[in-house]
C-alpha atoms as a PDB file:
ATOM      1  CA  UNK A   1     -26.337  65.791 -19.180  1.00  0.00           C
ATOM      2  CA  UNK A   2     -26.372  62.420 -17.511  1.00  0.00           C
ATOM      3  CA  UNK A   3     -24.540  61.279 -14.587  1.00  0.00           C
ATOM      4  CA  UNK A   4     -22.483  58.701 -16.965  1.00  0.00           C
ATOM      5  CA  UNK A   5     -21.853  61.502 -19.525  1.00  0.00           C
ATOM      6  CA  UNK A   6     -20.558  63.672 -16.764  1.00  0.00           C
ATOM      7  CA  UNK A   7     -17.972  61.534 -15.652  1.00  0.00           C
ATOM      8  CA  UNK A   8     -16.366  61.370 -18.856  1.00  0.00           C
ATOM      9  CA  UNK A   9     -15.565  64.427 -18.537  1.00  0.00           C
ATOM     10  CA  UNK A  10     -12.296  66.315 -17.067  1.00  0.00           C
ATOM     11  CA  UNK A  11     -12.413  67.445 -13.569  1.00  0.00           C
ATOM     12  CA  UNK A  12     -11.881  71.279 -14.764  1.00  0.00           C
ATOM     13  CA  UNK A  13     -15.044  70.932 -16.738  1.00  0.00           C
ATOM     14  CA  UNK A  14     -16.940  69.309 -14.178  1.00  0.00           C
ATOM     15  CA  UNK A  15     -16.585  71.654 -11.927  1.00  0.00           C
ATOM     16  CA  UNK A  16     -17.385  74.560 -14.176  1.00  0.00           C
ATOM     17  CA  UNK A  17     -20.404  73.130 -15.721  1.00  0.00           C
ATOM     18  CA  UNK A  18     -21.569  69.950 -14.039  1.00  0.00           C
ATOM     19  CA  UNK A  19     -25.311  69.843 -12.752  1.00  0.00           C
ATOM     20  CA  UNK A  20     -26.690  72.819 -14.494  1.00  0.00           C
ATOM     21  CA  UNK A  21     -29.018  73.220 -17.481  1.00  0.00           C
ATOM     22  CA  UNK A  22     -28.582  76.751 -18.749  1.00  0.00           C
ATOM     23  CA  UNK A  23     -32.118  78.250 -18.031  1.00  0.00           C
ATOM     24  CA  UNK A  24     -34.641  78.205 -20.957  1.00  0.00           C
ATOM     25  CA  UNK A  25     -35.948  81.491 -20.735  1.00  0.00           C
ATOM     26  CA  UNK A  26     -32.919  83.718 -20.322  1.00  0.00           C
ATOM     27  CA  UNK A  27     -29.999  81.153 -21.640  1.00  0.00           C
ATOM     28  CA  UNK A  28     -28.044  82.259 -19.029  1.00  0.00           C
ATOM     29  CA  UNK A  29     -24.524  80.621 -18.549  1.00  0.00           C
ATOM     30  CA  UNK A  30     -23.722  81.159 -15.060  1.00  0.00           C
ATOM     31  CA  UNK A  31     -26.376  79.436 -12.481  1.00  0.00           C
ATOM     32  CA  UNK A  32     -29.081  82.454 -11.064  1.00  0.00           C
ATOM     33  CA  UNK A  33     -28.977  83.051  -7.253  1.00  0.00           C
ATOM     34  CA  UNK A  34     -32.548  81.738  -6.049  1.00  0.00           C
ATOM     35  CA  UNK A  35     -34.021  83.960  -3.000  1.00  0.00           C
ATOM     36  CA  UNK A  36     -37.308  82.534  -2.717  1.00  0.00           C
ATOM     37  CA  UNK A  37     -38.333  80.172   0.089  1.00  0.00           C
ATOM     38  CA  UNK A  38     -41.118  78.466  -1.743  1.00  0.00           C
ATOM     39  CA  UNK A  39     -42.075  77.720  -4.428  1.00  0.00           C
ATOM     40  CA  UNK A  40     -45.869  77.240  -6.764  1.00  0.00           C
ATOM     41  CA  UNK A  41     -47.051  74.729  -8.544  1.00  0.00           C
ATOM     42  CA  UNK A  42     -48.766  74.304 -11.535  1.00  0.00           C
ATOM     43  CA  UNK A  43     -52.081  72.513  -9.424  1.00  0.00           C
ATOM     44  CA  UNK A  44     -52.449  70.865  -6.517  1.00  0.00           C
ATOM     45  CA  UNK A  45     -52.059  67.302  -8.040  1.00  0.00           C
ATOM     46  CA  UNK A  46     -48.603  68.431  -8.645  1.00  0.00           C
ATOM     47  CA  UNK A  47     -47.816  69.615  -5.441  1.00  0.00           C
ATOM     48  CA  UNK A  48     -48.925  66.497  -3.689  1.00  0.00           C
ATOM     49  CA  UNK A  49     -46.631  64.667  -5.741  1.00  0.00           C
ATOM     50  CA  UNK A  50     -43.666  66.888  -5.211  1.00  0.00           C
ATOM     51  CA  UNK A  51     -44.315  66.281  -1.030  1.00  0.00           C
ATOM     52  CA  UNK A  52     -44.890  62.368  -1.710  1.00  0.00           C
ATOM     53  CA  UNK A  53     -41.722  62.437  -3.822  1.00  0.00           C
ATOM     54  CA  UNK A  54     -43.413  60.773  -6.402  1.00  0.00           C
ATOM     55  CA  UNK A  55     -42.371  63.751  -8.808  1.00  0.00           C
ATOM     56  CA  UNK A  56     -39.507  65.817  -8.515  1.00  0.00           C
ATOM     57  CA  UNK A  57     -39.318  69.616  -7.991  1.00  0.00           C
ATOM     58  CA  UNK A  58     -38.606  71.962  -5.122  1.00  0.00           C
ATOM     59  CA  UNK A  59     -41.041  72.867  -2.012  1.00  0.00           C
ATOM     60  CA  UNK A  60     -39.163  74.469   0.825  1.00  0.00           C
ATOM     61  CA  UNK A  61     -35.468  75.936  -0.265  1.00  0.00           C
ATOM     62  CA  UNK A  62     -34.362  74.669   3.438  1.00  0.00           C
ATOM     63  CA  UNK A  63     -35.186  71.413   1.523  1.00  0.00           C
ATOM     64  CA  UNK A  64     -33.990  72.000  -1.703  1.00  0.00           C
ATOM     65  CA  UNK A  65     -33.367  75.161  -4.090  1.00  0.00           C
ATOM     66  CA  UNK A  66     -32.635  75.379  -7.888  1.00  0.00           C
ATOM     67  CA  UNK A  67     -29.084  76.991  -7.000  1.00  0.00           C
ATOM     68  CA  UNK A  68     -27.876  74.441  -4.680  1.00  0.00           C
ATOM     69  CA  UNK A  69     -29.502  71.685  -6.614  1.00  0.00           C
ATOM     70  CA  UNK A  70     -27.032  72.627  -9.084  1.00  0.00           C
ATOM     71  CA  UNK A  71     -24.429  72.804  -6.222  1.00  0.00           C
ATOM     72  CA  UNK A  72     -25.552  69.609  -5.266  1.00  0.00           C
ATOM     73  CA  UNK A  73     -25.106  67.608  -8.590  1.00  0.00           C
ATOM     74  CA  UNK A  74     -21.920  69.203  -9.285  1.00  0.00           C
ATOM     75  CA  UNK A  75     -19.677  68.472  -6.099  1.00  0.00           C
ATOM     76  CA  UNK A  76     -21.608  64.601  -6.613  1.00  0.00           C
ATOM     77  CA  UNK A  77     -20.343  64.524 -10.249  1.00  0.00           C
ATOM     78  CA  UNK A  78     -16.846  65.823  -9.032  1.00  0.00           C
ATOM     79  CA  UNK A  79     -16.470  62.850  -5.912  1.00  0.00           C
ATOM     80  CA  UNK A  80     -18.663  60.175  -8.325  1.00  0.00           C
ATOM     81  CA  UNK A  81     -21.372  60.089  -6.231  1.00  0.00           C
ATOM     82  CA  UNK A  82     -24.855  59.442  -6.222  1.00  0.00           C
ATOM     83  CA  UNK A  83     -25.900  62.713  -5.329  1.00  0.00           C
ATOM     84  CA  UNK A  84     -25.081  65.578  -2.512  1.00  0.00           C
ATOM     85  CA  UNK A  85     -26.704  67.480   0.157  1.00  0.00           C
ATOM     86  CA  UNK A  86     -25.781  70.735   0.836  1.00  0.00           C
ATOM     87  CA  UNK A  87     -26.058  72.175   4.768  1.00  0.00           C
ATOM     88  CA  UNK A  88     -24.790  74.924   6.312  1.00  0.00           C
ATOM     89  CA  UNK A  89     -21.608  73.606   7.021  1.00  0.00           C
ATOM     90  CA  UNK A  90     -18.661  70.867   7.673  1.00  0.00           C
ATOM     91  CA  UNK A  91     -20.358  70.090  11.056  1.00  0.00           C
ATOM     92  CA  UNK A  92     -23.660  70.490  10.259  1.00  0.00           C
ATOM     93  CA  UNK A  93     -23.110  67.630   7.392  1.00  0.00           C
ATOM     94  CA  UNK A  94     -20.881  65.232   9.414  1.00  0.00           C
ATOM     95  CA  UNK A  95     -24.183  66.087  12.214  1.00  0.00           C
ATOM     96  CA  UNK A  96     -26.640  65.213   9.754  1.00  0.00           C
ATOM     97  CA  UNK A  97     -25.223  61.982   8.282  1.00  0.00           C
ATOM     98  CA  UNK A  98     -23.985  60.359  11.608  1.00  0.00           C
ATOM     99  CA  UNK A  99     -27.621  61.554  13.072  1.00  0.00           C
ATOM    100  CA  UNK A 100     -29.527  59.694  10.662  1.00  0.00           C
ATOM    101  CA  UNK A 101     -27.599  56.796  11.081  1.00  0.00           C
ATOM    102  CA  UNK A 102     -26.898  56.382  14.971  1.00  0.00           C
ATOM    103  CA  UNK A 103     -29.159  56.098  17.698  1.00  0.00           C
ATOM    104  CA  UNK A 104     -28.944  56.036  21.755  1.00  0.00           C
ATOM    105  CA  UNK A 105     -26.571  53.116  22.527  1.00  0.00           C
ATOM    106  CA  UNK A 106     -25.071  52.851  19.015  1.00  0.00           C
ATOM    107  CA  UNK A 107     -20.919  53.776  18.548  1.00  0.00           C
ATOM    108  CA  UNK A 108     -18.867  55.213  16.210  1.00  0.00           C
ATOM    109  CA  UNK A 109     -15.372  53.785  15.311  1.00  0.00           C
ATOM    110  CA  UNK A 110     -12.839  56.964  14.511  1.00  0.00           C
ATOM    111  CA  UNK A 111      -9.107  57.529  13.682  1.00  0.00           C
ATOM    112  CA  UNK A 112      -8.285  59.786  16.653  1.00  0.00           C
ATOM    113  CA  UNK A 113      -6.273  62.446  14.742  1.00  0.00           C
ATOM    114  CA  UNK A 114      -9.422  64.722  13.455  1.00  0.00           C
ATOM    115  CA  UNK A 115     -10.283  68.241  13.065  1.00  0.00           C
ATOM    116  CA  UNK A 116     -10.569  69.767  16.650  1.00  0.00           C
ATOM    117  CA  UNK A 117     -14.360  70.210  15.955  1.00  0.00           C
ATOM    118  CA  UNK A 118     -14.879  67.149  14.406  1.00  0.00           C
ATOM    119  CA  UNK A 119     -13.241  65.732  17.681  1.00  0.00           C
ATOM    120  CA  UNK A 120     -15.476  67.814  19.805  1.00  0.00           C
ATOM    121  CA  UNK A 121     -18.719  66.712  18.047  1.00  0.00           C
ATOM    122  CA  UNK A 122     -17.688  62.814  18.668  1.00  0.00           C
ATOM    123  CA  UNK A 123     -16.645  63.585  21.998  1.00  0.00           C
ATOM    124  CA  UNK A 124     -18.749  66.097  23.814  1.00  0.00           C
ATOM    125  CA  UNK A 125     -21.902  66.522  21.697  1.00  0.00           C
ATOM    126  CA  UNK A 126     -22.844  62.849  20.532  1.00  0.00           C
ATOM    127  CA  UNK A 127     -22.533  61.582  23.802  1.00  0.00           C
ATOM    128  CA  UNK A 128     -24.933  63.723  25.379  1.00  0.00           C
ATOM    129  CA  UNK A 129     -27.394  61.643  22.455  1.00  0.00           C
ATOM    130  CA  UNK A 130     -26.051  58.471  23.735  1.00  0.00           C
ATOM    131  CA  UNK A 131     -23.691  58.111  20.527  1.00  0.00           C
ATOM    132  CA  UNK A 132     -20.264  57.257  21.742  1.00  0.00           C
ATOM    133  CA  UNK A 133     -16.963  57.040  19.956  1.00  0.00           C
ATOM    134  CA  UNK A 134     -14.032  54.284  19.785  1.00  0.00           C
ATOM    135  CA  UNK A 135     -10.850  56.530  18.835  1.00  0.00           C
ATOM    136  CA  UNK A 136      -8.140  54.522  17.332  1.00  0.00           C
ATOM    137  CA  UNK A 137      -4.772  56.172  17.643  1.00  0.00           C
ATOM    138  CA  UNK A 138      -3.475  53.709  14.845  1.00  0.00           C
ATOM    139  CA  UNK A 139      -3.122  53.580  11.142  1.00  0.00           C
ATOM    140  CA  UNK A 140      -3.602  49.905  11.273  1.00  0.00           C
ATOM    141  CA  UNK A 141      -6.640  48.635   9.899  1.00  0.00           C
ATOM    142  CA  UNK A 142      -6.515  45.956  11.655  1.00  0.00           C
ATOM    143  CA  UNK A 143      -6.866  47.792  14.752  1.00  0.00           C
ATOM    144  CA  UNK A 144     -10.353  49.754  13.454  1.00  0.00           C
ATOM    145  CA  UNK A 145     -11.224  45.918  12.732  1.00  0.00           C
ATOM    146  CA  UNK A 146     -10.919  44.856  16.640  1.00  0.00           C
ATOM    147  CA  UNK A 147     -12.547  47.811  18.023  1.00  0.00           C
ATOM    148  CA  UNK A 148     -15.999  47.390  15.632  1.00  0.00           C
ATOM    149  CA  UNK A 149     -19.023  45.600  17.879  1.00  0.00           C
ATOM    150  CA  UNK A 150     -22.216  45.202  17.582  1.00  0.00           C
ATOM    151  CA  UNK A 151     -23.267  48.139  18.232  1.00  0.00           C
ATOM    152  CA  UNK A 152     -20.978  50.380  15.742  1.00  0.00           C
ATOM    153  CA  UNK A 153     -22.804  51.628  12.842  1.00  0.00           C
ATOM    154  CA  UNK A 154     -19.962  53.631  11.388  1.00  0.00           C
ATOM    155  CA  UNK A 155     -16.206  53.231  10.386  1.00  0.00           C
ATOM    156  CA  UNK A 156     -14.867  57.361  10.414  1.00  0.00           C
ATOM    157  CA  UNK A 157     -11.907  58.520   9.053  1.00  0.00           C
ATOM    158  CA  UNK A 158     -10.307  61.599   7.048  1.00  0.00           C
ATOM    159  CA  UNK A 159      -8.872  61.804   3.889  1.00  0.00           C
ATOM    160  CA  UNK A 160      -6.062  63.785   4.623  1.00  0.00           C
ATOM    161  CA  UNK A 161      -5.666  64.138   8.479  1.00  0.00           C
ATOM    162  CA  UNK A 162      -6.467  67.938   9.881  1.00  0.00           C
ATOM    163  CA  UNK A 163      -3.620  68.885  10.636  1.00  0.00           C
ATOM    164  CA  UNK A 164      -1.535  66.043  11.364  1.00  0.00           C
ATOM    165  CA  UNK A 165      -2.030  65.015   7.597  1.00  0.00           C
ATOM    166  CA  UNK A 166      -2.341  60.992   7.794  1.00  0.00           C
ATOM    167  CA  UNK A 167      -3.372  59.558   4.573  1.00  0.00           C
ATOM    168  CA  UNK A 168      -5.861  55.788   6.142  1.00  0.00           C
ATOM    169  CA  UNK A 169      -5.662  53.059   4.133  1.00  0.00           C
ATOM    170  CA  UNK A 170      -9.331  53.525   2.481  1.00  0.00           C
ATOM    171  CA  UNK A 171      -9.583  50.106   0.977  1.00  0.00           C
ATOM    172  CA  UNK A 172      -8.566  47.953   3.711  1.00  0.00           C
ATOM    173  CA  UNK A 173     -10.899  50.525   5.851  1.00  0.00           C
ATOM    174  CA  UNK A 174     -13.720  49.897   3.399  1.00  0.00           C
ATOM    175  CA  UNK A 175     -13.778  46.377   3.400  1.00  0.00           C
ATOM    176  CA  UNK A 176     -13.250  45.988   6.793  1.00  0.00           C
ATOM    177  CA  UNK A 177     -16.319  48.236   7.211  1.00  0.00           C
ATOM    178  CA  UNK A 178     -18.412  46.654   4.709  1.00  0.00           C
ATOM    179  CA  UNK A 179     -17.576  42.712   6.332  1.00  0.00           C
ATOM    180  CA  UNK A 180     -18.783  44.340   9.677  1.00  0.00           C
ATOM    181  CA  UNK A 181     -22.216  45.501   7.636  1.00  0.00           C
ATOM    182  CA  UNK A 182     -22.125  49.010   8.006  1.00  0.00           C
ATOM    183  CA  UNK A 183     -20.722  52.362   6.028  1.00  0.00           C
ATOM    184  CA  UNK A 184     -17.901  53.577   5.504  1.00  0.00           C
ATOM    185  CA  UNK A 185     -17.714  57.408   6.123  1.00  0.00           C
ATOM    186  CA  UNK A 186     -14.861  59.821   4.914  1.00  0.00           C
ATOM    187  CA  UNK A 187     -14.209  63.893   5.700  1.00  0.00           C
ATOM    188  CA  UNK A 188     -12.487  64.818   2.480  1.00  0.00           C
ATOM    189  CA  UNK A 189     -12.221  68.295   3.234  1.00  0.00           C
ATOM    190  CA  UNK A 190      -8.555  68.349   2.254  1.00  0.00           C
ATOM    191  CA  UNK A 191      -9.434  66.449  -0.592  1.00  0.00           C
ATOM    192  CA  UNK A 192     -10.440  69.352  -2.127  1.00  0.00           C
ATOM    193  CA  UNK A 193     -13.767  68.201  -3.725  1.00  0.00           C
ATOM    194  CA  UNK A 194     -12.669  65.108  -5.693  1.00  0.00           C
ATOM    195  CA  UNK A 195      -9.222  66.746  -6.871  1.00  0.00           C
ATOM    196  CA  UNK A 196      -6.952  65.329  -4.672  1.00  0.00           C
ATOM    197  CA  UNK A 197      -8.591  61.763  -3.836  1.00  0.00           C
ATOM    198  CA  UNK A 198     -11.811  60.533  -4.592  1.00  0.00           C
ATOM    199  CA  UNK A 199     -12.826  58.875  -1.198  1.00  0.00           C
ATOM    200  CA  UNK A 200     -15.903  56.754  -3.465  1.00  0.00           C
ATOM    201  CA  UNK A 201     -13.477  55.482  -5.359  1.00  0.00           C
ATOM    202  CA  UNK A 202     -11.805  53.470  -2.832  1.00  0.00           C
ATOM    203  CA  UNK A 203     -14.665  52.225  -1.172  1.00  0.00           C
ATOM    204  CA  UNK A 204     -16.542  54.946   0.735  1.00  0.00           C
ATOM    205  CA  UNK A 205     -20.138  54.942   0.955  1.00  0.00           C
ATOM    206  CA  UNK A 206     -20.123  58.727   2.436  1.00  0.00           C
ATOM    207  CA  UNK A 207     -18.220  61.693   1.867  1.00  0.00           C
ATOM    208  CA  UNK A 208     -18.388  64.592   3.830  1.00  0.00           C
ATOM    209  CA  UNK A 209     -17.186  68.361   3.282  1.00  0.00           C
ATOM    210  CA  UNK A 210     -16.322  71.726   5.078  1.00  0.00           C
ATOM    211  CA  UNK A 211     -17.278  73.615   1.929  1.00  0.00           C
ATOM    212  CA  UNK A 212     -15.688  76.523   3.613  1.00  0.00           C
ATOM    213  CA  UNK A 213     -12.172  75.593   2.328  1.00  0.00           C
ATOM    214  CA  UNK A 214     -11.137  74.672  -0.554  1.00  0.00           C
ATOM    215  CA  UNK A 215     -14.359  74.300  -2.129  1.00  0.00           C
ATOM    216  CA  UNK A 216     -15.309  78.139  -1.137  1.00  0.00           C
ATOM    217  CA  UNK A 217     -11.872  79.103  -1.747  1.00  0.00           C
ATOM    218  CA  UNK A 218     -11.655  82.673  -0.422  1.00  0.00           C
ATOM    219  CA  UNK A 219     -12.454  82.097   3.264  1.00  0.00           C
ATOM    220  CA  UNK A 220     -15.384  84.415   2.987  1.00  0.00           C
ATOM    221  CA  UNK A 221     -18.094  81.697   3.394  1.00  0.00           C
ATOM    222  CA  UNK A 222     -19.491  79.247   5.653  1.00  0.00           C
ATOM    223  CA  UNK A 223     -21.109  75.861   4.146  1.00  0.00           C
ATOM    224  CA  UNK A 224     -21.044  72.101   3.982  1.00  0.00           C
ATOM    225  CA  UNK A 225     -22.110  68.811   2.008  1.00  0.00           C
ATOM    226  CA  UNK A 226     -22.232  65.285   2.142  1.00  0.00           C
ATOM    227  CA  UNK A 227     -21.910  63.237  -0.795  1.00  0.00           C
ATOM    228  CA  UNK A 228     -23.267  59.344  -1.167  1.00  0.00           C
ATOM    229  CA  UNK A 229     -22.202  56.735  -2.887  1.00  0.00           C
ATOM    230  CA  UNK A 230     -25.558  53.765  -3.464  1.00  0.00           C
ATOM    231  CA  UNK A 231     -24.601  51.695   0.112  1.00  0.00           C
END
């Protein structure tokens, strides 16, 4: 199923069945739990093209794995995005996005009322990597707007503020963001995957999870993943 056939369908469906193609051997419904840490290839010209990326198909499982894969495509599908990687949690995927983005001397510009680790990474941890943050205790846009320089390389916000539950404007944000050059980046943990607000829909380029809540449901397991939208 492609990604435009996917979003034609209903959110119930999606998230049942979106990203999987039932195996061909067994026909199995329900997506098999893959153990293995690597994985063979059918020659060696194969397997250079799988580590060039000229071909795809799966290496290393801390890389990628058939079972997230599908976990991947199916949270995507669910927040219209591009595609999805899946860490080991909320933190670990905020970590991993800003990381990539941010370097010594670079700044982030945050709404202030955050998830007390989220507000601990941006506070305590980044700095130590020379990443500081501009906290905005304001639902003004306008405000997010005057603190941006030229050295901030991402606008921050949440969804649905943990726990003080402020809703951000997310289009003024995203344009504001996008006239300043650089992404827009949204925790839509209380989102609850796409079902609540769709963060990409408004504007934002990424979309970050703590898969531990409503996405895992039952409280019983620890994960993250960041979606993208083509920035």
């Amino acid at each position: 199923m492609t990604q435009s056939e996917e979003h034609k369908l209903h959110f119930d469906t999606l998230q049942l069945h979106a990203g999987q193609i039932p195996d061909s051997t067994t026909r199995a419904c329900a997506v098999p739990i893959y153990a293995s840490a690597s994985f063979v290839f059918k020659d060696s010209e194969q397997g250079a093209n799988i580590f060039a990326l000229k071909e795809p198909g799966f290496l290393y499982s801390r890389i990628g794995n058939p079972t997230t894969d599908v976990f991947e495509r199916r949270v995507a599908a669910l927040e219209n995005g591009a595609a999805a990687v899946a860490v080991s949690s909320g933190q670990a995927a905020q970590f991993l996005s800003i990381a990539t983005i941010c370097k010594a001397g670079d700044n982030i510009v945050s709404c202030s009322s955050l998830y007390g680790g989220t507000y601990n990474q941006f506070k305590v941890l980044f700095p130590r990597l020379g990443i500081t943050t501009k906290f905005i205790n304001s639902d003004d846009p306008e405000d997010f707007r005057k603190a941006i320089d030229e050295n901030t390389k991402v606008l921050y916000t949440e969804s649905i503020g943990n726990p003080q539950f402020r809703v951000p404007d997310f289009k003024a944000l995203a344009d504001i963001a996008h006239e300043a050059g650089i992404p827009f980046m949204v925790d839509n943990t209380l989102g609850a995957a796409g079902y609540i607000v769709k963060p990409i829909d408004y504007g934002a380029d990424i979309v970050v999870h703590s898969a531990t809540k409503w996405i895992g449901g039952h409280g019983t397991t620890i994960g993250g993943i960041g979606k993208f939208h083509l920035y």
